[in-house]
C-alpha atoms as a PDB file:
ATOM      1  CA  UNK A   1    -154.249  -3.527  95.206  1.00  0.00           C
ATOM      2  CA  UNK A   2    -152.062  -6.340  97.382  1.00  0.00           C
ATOM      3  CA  UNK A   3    -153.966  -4.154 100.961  1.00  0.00           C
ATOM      4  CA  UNK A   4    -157.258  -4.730  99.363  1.00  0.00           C
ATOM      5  CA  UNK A   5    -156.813  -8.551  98.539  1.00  0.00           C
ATOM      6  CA  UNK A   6    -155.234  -8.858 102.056  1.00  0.00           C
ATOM      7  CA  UNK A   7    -158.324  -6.802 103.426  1.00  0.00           C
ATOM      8  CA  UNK A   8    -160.961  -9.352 101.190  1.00  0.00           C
ATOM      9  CA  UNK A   9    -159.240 -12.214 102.116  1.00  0.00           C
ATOM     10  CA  UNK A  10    -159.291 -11.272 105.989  1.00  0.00           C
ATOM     11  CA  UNK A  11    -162.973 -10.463 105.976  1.00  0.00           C
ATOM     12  CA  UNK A  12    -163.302 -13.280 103.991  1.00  0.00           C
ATOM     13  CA  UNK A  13    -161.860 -15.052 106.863  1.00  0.00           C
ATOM     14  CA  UNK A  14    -163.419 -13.071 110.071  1.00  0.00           C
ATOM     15  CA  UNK A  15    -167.015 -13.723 108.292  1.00  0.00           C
ATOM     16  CA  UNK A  16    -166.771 -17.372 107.978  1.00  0.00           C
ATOM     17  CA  UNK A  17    -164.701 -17.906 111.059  1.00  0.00           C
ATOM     18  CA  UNK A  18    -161.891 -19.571 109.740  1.00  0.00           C
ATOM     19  CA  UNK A  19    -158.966 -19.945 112.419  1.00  0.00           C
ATOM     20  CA  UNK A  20    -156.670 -18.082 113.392  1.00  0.00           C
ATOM     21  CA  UNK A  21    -158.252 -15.096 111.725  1.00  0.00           C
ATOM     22  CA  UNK A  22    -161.696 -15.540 113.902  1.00  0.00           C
ATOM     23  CA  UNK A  23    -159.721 -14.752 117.250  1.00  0.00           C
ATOM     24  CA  UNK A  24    -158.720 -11.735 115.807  1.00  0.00           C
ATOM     25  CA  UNK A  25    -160.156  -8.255 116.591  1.00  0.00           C
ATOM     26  CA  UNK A  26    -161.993  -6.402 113.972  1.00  0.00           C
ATOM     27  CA  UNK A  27    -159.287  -3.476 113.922  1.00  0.00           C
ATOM     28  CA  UNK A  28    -156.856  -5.837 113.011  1.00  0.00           C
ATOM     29  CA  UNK A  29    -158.905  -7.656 110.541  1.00  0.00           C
ATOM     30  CA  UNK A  30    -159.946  -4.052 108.523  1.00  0.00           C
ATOM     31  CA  UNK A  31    -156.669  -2.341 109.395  1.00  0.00           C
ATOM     32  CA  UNK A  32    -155.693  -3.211 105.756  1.00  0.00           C
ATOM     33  CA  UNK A  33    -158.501  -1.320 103.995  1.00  0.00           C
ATOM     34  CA  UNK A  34    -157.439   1.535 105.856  1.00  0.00           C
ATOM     35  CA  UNK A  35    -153.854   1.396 104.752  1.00  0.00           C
ATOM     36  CA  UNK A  36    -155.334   1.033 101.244  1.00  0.00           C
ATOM     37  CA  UNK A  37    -156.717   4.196 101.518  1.00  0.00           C
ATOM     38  CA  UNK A  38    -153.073   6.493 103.217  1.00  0.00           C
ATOM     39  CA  UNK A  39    -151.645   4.149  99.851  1.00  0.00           C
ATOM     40  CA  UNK A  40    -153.589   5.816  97.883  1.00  0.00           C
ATOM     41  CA  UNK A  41    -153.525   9.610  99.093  1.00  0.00           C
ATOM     42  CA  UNK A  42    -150.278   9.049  99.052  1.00  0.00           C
ATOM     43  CA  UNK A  43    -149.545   8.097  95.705  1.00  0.00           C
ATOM     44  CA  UNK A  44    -151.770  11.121  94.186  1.00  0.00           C
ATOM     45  CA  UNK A  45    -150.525  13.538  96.672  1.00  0.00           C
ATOM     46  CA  UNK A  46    -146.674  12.607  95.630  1.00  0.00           C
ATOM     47  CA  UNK A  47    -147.010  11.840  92.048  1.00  0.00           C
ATOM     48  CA  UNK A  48    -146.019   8.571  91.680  1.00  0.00           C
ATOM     49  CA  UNK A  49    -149.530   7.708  90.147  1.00  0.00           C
ATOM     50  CA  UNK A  50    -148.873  10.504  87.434  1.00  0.00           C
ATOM     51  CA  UNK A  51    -145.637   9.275  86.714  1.00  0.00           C
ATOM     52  CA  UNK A  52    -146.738   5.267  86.530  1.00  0.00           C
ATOM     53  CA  UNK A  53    -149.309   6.572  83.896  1.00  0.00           C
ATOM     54  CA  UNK A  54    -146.815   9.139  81.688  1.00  0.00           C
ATOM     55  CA  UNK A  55    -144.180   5.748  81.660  1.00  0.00           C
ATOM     56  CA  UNK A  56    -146.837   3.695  81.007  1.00  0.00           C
ATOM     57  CA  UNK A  57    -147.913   6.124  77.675  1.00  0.00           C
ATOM     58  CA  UNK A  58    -144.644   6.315  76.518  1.00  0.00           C
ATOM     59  CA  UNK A  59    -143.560   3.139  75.961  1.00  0.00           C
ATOM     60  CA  UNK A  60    -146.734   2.763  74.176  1.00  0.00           C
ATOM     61  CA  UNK A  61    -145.791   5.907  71.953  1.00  0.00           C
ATOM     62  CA  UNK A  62    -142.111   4.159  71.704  1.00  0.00           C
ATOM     63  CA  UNK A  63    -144.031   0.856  71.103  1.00  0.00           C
ATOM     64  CA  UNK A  64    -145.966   1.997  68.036  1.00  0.00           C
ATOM     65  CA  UNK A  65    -143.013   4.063  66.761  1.00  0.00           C
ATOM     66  CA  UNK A  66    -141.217   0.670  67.435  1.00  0.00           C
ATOM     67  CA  UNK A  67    -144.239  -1.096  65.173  1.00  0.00           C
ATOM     68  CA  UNK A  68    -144.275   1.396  62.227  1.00  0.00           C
ATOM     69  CA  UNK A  69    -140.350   2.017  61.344  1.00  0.00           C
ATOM     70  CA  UNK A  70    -140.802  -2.501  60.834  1.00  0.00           C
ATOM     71  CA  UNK A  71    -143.322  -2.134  58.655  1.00  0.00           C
ATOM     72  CA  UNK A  72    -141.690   0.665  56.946  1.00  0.00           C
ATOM     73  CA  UNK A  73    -138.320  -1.941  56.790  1.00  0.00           C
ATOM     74  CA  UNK A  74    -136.123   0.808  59.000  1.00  0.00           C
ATOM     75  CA  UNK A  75    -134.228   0.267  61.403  1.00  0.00           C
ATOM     76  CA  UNK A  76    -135.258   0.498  64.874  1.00  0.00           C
ATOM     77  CA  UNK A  77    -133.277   2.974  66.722  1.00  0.00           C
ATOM     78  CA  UNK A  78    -130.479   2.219  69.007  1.00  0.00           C
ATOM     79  CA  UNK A  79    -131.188   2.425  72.188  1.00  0.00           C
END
């Protein structure tokens, strides 16, 4: 996401010819839109972006576990 806004903002920049950015070749200017996309295949070819999303759902599982044993008036678990 941080390539894209990089890539935005330089475009952003090249199109209204705001300096130093309007000296600048084009390569340069879209080279982050590019690395986006390697990011990207990357992170689905390696599993990270599996991972992020299994962490992410389990600390929402742990969360609402969390949420019902309070209501219930247990204790939470150690951890």
């Amino acid at each position: 996401m941080f390539l894209l806004l990089i890539g935005i903002v330089g475009l952003a920049m090249k199109y209204l010819e705001i300096a130093p950015v309007a000296a600048w070749s084009w390569w340069v200017v879209l080279a982050p839109f590019g690395l986006a996309v390697v990011w990207w295949w990357w992170a689905d070819k390696s599993g990270y972006t599996e991972k992020r999303a299994m962490e992410k759902m389990e600390k929402r599982k742990q969360a609402r576990i969390d949420k019902q044993r309070d209501a219930m008036g247990m204790l939470k678990r150690r951890k």
